[in-house]
PDB file of N, CA and C in Angstrom:
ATOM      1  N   UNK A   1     -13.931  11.131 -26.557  1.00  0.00           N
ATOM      2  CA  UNK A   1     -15.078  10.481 -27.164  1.00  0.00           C
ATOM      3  C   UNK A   1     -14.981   8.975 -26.989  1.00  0.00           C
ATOM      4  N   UNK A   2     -16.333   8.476 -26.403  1.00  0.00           N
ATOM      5  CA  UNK A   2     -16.051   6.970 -26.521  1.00  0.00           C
ATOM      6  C   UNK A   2     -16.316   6.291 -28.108  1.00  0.00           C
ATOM      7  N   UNK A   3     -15.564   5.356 -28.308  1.00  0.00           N
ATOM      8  CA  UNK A   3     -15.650   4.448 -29.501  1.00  0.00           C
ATOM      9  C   UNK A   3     -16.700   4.015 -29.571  1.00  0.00           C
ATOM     10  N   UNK A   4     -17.347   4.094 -31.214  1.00  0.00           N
ATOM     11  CA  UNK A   4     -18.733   3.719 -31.670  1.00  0.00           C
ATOM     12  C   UNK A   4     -18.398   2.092 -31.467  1.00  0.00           C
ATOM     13  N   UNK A   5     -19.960   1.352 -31.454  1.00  0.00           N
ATOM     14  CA  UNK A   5     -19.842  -0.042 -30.405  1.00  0.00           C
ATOM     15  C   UNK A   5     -20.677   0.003 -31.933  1.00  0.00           C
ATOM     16  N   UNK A   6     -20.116  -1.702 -32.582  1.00  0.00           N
ATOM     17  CA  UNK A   6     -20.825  -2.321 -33.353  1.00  0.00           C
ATOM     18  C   UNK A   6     -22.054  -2.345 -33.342  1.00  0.00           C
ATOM     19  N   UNK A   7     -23.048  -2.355 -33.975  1.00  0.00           N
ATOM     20  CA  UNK A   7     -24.700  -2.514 -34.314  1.00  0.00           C
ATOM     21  C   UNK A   7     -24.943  -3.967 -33.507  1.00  0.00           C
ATOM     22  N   UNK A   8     -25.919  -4.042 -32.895  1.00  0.00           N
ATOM     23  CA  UNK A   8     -26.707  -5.095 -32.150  1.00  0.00           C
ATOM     24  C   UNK A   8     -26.972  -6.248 -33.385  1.00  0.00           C
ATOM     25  N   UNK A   9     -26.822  -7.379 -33.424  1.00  0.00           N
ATOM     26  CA  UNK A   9     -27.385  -8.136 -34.826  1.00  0.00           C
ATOM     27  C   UNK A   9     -28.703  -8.258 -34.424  1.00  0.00           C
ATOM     28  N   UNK A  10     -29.668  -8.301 -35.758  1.00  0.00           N
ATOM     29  CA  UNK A  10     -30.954  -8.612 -36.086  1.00  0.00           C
ATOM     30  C   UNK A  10     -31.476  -9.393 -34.741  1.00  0.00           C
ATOM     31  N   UNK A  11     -32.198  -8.786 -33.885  1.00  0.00           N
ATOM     32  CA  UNK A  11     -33.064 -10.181 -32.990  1.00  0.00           C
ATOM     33  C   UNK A  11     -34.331 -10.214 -32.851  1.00  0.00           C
ATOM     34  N   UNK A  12     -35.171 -11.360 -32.696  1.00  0.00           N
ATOM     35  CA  UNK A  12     -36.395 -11.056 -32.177  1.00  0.00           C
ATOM     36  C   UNK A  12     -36.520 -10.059 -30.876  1.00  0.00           C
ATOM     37  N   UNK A  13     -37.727  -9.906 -30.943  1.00  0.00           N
ATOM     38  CA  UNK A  13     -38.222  -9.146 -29.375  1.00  0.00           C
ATOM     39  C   UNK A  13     -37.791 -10.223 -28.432  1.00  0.00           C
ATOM     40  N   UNK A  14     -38.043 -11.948 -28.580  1.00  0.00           N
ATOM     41  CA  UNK A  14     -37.609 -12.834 -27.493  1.00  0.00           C
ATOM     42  C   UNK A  14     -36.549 -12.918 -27.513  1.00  0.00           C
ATOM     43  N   UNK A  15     -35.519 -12.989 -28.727  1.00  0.00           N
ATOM     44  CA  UNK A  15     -34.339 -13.355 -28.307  1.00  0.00           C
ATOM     45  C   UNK A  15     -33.986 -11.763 -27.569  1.00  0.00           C
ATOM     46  N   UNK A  16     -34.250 -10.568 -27.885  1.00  0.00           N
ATOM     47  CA  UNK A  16     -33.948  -9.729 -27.219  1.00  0.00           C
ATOM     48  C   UNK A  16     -33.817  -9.592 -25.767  1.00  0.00           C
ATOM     49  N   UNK A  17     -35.164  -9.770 -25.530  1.00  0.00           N
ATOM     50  CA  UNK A  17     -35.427 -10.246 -24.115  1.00  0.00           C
ATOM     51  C   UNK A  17     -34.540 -11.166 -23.238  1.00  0.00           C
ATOM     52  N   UNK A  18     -34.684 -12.308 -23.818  1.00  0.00           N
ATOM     53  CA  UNK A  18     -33.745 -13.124 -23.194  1.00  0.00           C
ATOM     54  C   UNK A  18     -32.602 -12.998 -22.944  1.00  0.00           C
ATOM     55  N   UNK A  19     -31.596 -12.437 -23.503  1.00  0.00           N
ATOM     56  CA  UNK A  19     -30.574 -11.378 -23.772  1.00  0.00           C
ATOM     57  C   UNK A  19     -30.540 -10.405 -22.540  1.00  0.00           C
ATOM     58  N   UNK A  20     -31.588  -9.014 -22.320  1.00  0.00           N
ATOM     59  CA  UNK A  20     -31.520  -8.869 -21.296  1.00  0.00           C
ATOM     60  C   UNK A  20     -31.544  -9.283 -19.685  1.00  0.00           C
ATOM     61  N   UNK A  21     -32.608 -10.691 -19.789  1.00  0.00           N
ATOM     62  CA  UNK A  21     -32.770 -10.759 -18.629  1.00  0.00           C
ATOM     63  C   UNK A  21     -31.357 -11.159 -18.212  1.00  0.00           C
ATOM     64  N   UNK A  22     -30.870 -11.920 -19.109  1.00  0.00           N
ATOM     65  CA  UNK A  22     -29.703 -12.881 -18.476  1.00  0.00           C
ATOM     66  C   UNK A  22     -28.939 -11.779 -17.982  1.00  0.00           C
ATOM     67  N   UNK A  23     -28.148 -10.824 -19.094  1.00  0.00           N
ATOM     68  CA  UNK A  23     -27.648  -9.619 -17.768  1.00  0.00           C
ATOM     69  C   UNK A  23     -28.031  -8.975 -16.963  1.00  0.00           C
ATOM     70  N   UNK A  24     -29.157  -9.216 -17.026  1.00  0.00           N
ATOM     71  CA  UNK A  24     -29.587  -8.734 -15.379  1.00  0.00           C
ATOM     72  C   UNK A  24     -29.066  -9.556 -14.348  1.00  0.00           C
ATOM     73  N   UNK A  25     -29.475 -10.864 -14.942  1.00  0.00           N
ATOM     74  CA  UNK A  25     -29.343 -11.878 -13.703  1.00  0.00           C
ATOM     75  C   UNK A  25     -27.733 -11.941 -13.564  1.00  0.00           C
ATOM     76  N   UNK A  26     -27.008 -11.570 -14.522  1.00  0.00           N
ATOM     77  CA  UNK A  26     -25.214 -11.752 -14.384  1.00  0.00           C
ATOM     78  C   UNK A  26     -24.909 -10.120 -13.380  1.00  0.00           C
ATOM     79  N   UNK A  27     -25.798  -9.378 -14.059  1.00  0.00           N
ATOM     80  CA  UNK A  27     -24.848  -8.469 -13.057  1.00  0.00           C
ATOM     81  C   UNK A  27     -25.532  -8.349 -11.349  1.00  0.00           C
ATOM     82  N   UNK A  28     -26.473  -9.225 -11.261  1.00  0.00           N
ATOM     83  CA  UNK A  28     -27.192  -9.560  -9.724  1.00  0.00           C
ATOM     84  C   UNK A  28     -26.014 -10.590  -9.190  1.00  0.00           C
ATOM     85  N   UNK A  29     -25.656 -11.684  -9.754  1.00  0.00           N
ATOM     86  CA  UNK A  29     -24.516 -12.432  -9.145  1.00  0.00           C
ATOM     87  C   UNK A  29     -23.300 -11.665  -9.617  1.00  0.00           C
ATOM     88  N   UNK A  30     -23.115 -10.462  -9.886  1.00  0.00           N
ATOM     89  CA  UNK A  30     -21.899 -10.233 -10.001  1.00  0.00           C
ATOM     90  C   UNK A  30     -21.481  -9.434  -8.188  1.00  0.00           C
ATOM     91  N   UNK A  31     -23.217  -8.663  -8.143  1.00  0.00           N
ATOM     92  CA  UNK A  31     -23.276  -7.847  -6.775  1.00  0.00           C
ATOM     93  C   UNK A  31     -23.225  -9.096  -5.500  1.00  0.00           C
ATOM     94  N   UNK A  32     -23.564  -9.999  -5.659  1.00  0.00           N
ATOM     95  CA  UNK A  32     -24.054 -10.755  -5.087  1.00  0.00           C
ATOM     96  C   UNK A  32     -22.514 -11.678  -4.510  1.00  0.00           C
ATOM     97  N   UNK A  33     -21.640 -11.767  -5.299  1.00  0.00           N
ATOM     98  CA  UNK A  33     -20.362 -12.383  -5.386  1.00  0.00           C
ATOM     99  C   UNK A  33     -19.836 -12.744  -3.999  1.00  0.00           C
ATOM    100  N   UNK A  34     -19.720 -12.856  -3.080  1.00  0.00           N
ATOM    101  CA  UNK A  34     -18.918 -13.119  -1.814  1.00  0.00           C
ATOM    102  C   UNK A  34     -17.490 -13.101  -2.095  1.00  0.00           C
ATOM    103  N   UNK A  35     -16.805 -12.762  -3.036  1.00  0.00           N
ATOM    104  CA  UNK A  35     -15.452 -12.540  -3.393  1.00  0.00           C
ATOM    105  C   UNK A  35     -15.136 -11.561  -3.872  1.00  0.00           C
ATOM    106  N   UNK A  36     -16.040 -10.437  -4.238  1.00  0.00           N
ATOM    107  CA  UNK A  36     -16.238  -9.211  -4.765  1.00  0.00           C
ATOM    108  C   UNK A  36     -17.193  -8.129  -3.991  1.00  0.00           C
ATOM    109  N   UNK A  37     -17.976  -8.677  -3.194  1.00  0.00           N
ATOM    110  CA  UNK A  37     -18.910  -7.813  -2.452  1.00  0.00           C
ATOM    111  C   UNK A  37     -18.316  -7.084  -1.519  1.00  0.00           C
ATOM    112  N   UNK A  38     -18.590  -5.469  -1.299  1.00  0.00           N
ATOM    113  CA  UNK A  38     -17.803  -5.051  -0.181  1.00  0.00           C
ATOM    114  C   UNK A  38     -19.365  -4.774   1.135  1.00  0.00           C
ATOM    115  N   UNK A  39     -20.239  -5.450   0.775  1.00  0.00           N
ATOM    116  CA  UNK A  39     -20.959  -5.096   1.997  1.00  0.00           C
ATOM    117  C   UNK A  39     -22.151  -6.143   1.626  1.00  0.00           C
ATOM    118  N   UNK A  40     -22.009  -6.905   3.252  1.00  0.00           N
ATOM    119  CA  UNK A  40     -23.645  -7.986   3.252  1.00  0.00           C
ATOM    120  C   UNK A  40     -24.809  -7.122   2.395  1.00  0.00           C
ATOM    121  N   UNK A  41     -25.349  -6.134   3.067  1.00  0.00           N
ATOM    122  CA  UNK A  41     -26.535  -5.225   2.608  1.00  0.00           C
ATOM    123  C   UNK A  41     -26.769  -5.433   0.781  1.00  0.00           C
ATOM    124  N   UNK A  42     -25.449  -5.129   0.371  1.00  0.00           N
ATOM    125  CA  UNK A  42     -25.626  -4.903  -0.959  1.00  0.00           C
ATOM    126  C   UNK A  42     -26.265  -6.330  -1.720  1.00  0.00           C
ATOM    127  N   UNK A  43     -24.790  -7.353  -1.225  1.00  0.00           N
ATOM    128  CA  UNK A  43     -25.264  -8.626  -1.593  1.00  0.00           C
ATOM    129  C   UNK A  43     -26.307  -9.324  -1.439  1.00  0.00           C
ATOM    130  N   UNK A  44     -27.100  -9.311  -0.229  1.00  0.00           N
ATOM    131  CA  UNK A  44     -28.207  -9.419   0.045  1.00  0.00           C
ATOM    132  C   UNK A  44     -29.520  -9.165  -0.906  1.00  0.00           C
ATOM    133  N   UNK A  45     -29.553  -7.965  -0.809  1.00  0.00           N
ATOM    134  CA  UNK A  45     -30.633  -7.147  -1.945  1.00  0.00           C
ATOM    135  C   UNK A  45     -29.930  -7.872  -3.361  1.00  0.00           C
ATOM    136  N   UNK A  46     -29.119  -7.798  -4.210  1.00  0.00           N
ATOM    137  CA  UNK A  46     -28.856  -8.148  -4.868  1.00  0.00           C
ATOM    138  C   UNK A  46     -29.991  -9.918  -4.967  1.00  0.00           C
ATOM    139  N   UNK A  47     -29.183 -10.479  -4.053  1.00  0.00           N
ATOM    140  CA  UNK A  47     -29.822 -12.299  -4.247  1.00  0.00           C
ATOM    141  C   UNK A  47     -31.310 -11.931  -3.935  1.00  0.00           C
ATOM    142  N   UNK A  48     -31.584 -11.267  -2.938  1.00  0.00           N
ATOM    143  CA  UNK A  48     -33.161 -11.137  -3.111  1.00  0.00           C
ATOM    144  C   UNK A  48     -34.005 -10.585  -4.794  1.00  0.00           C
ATOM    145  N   UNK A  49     -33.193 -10.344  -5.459  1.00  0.00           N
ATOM    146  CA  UNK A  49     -33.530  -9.739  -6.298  1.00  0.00           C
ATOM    147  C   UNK A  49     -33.535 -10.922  -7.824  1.00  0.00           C
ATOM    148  N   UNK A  50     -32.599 -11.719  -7.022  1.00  0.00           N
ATOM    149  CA  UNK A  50     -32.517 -12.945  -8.131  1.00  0.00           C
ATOM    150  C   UNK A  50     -33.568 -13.611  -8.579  1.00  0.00           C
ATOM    151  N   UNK A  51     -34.564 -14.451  -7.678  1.00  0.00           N
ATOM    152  CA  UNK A  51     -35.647 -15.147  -8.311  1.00  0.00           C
ATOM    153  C   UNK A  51     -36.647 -14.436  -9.139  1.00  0.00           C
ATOM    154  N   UNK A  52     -36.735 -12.947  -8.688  1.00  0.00           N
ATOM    155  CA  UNK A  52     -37.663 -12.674 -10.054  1.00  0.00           C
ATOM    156  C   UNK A  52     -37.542 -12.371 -11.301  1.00  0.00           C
ATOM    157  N   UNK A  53     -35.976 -12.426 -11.399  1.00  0.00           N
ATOM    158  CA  UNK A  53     -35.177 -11.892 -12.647  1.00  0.00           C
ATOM    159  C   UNK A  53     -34.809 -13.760 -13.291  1.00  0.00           C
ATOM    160  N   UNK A  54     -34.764 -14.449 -12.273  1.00  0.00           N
ATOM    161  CA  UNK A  54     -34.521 -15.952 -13.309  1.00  0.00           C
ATOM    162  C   UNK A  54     -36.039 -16.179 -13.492  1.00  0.00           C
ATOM    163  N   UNK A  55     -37.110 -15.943 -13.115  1.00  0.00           N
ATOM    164  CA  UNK A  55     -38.367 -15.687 -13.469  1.00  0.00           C
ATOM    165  C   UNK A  55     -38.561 -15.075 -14.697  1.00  0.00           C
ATOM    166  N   UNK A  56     -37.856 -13.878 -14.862  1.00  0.00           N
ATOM    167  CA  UNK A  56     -38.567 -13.459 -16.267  1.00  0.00           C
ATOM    168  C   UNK A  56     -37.607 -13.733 -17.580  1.00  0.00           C
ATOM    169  N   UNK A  57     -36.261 -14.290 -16.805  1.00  0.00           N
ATOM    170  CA  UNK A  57     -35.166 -15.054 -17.642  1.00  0.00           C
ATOM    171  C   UNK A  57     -36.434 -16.438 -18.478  1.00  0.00           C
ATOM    172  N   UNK A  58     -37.256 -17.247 -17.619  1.00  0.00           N
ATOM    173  CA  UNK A  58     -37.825 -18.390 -17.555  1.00  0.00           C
ATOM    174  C   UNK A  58     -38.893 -18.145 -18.884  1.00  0.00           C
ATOM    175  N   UNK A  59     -39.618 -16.840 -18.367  1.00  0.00           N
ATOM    176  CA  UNK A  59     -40.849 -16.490 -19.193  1.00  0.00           C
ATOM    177  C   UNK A  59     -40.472 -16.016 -20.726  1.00  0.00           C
ATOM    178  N   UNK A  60     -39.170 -15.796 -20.728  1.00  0.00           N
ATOM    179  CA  UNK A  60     -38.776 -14.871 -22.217  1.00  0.00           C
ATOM    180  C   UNK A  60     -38.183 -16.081 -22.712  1.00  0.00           C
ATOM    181  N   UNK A  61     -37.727 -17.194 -22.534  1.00  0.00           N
ATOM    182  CA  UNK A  61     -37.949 -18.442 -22.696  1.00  0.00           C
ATOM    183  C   UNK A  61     -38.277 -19.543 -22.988  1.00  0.00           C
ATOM    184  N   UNK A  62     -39.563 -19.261 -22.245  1.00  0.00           N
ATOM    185  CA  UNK A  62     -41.172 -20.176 -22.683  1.00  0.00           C
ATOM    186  C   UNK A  62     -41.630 -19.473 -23.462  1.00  0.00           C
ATOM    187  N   UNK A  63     -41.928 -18.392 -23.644  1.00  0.00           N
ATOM    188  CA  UNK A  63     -42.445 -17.640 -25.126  1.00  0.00           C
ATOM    189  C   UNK A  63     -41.468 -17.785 -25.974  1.00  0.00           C
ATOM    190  N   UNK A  64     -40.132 -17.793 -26.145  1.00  0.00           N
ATOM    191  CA  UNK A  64     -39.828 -18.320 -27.545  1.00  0.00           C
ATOM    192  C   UNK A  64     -40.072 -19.386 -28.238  1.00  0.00           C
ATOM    193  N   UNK A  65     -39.996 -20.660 -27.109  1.00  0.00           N
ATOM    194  CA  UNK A  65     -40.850 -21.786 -26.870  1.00  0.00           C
ATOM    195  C   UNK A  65     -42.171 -22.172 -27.811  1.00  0.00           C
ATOM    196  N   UNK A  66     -42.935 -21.591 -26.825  1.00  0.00           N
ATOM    197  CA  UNK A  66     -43.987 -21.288 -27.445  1.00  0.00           C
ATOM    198  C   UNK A  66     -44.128 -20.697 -28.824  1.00  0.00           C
ATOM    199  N   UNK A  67     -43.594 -19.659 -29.176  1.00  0.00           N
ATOM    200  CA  UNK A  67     -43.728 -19.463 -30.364  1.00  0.00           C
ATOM    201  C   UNK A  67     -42.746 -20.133 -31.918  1.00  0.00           C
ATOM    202  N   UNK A  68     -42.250 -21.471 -30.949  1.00  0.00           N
ATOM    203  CA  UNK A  68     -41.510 -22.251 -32.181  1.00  0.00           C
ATOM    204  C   UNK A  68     -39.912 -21.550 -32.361  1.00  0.00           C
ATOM    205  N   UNK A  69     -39.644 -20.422 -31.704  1.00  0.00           N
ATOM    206  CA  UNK A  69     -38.435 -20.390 -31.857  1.00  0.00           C
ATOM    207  C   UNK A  69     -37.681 -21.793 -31.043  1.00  0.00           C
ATOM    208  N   UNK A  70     -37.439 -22.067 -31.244  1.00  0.00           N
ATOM    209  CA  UNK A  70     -36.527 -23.582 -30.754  1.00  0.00           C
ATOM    210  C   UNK A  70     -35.270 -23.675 -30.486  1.00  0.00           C
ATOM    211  N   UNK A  71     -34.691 -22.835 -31.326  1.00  0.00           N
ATOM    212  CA  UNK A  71     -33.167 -23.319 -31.319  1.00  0.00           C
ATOM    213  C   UNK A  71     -32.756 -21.597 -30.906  1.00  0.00           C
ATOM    214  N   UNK A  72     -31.724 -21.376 -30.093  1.00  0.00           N
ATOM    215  CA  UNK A  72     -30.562 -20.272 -29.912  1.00  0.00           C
ATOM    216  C   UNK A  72     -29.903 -20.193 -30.971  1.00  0.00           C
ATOM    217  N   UNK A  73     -29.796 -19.168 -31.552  1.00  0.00           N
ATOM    218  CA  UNK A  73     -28.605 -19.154 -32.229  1.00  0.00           C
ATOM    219  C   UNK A  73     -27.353 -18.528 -31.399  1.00  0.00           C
ATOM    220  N   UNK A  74     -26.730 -19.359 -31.132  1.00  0.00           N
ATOM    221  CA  UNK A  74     -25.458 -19.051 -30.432  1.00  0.00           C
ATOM    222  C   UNK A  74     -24.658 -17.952 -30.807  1.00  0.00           C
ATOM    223  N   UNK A  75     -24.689 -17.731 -32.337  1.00  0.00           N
ATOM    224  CA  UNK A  75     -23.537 -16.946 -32.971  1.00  0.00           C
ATOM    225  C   UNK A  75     -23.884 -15.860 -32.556  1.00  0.00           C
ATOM    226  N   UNK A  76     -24.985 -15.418 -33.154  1.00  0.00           N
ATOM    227  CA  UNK A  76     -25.687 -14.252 -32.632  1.00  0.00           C
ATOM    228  C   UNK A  76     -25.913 -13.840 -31.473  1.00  0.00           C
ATOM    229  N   UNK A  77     -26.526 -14.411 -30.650  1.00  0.00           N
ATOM    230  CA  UNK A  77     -26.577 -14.286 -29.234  1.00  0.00           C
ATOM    231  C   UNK A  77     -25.308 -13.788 -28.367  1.00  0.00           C
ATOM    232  N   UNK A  78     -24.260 -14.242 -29.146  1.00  0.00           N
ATOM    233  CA  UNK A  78     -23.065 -14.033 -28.515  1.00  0.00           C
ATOM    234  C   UNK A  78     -22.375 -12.323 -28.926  1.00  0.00           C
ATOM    235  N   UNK A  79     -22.550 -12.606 -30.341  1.00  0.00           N
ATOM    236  CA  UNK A  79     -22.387 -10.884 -30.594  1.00  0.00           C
ATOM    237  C   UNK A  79     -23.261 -10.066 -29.842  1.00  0.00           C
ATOM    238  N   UNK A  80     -24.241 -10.346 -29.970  1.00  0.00           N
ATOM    239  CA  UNK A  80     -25.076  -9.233 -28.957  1.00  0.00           C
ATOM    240  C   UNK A  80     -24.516  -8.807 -27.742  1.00  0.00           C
ATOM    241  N   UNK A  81     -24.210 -10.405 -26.836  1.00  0.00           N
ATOM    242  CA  UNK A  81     -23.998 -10.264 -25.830  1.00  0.00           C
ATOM    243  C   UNK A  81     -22.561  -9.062 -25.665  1.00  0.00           C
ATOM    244  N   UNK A  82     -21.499  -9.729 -26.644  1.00  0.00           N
ATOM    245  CA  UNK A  82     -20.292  -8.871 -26.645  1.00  0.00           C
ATOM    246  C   UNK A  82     -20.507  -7.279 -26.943  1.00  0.00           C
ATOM    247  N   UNK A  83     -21.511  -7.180 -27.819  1.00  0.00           N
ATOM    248  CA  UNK A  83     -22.029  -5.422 -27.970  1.00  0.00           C
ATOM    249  C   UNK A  83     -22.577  -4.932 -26.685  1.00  0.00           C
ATOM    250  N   UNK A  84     -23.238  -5.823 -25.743  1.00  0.00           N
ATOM    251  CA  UNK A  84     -23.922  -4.738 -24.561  1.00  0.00           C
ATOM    252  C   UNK A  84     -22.622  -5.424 -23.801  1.00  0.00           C
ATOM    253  N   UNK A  85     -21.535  -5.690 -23.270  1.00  0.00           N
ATOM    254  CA  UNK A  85     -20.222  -5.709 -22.551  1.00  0.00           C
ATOM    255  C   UNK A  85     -20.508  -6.785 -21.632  1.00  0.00           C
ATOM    256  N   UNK A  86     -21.151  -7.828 -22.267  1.00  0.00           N
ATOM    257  CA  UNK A  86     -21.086  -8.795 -21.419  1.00  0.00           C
ATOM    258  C   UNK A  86     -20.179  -9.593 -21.056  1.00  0.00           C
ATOM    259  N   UNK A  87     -18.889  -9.487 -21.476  1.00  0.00           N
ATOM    260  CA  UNK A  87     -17.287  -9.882 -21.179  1.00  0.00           C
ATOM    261  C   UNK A  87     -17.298  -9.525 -19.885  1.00  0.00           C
ATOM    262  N   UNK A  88     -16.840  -7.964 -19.909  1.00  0.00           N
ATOM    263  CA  UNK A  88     -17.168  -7.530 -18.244  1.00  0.00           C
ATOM    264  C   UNK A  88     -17.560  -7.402 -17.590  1.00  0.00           C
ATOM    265  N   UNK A  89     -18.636  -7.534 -18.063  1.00  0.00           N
ATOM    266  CA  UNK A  89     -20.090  -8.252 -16.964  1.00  0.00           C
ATOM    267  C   UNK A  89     -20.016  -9.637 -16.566  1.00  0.00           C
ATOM    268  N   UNK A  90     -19.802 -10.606 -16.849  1.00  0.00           N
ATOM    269  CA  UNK A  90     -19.919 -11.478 -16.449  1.00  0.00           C
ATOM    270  C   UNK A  90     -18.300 -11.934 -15.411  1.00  0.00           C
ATOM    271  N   UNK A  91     -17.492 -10.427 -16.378  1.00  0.00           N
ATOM    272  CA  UNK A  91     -16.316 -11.144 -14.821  1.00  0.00           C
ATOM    273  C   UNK A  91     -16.426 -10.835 -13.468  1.00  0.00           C
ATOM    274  N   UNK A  92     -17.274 -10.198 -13.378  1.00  0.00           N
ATOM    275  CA  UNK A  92     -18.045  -9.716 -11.600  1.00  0.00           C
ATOM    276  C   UNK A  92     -18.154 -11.044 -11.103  1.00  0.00           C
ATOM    277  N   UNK A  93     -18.673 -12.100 -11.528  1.00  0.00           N
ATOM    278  CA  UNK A  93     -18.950 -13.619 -11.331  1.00  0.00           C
ATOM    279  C   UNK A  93     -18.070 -14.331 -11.033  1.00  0.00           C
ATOM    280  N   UNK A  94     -17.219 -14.484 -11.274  1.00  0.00           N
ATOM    281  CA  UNK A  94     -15.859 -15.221 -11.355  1.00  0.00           C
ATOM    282  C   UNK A  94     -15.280 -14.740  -9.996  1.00  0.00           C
ATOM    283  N   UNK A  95     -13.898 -15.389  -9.623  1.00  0.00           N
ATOM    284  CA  UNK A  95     -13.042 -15.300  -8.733  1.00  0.00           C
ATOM    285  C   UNK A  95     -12.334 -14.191  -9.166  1.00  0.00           C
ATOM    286  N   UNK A  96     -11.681 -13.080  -8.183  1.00  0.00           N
ATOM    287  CA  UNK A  96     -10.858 -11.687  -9.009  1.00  0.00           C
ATOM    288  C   UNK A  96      -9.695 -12.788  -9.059  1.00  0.00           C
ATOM    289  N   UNK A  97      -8.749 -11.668  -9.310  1.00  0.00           N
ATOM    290  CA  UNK A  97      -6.997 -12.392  -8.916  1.00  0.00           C
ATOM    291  C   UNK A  97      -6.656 -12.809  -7.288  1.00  0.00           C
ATOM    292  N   UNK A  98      -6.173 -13.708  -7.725  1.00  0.00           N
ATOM    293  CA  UNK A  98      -5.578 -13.813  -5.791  1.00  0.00           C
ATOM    294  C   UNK A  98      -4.500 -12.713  -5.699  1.00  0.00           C
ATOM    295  N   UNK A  99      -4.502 -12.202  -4.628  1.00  0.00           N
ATOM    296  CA  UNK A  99      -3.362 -11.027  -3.707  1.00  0.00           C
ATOM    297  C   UNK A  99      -1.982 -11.748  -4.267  1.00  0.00           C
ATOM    298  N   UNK A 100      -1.099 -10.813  -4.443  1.00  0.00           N
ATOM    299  CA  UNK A 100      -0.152 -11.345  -4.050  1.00  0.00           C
ATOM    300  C   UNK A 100       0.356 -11.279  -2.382  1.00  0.00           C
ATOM    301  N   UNK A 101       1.578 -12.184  -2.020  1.00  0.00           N
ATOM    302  CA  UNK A 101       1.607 -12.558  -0.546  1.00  0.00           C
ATOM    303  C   UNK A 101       2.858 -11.864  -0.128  1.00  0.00           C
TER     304      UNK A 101
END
């Protein structure tokens, strides 16, 4: 059985949103990586896939914007992020380990 994953904290629909897009867009540069990619094709599609996802990163954004949300709450945002596994998501991004020689 996998381990029950903490409750999501309270968010708007925007901060929700925003939330997703960004892992989208983390796990597109995670495919996308040139230090992690095992095939052009993949990486490719991947970055092609980027501008419309920092696009709707942009729009979930401007509607919080717009609707006076103003400020991130960081704290929160961050639990969330740690409840949908954005730790290991975002290490796709990064450099792996160097080989040993």
């Amino acid at each position: 059985m996998l381990p029950e994953l903490p409750p999501l904290p309270a968010l708007t629909g925007a901060e929700a949103e925003v939330i997703d897009r960004f892992l989208e867009i983390v796990d597109l540069l995670g495919r996308a990586n040139p230090a992690r990619s095992r095939d052009t094709y993949s990486a490719l599609r991947a970055a092609q896939a980027l501008p419309g996802r920092a696009a709707a990163l942009r729009d979930a954004l401007e509607l919080m914007h717009r609707r006076g949300e103003r400020e991130l709450h960081t704290a929160t945002m961050a639990r969330a992020l740690r409840v949908l596994d954005a730790e290991r998501r975002t290490s796709s991004v990064t450099l792996p380990p160097p080989h040993p020689r």
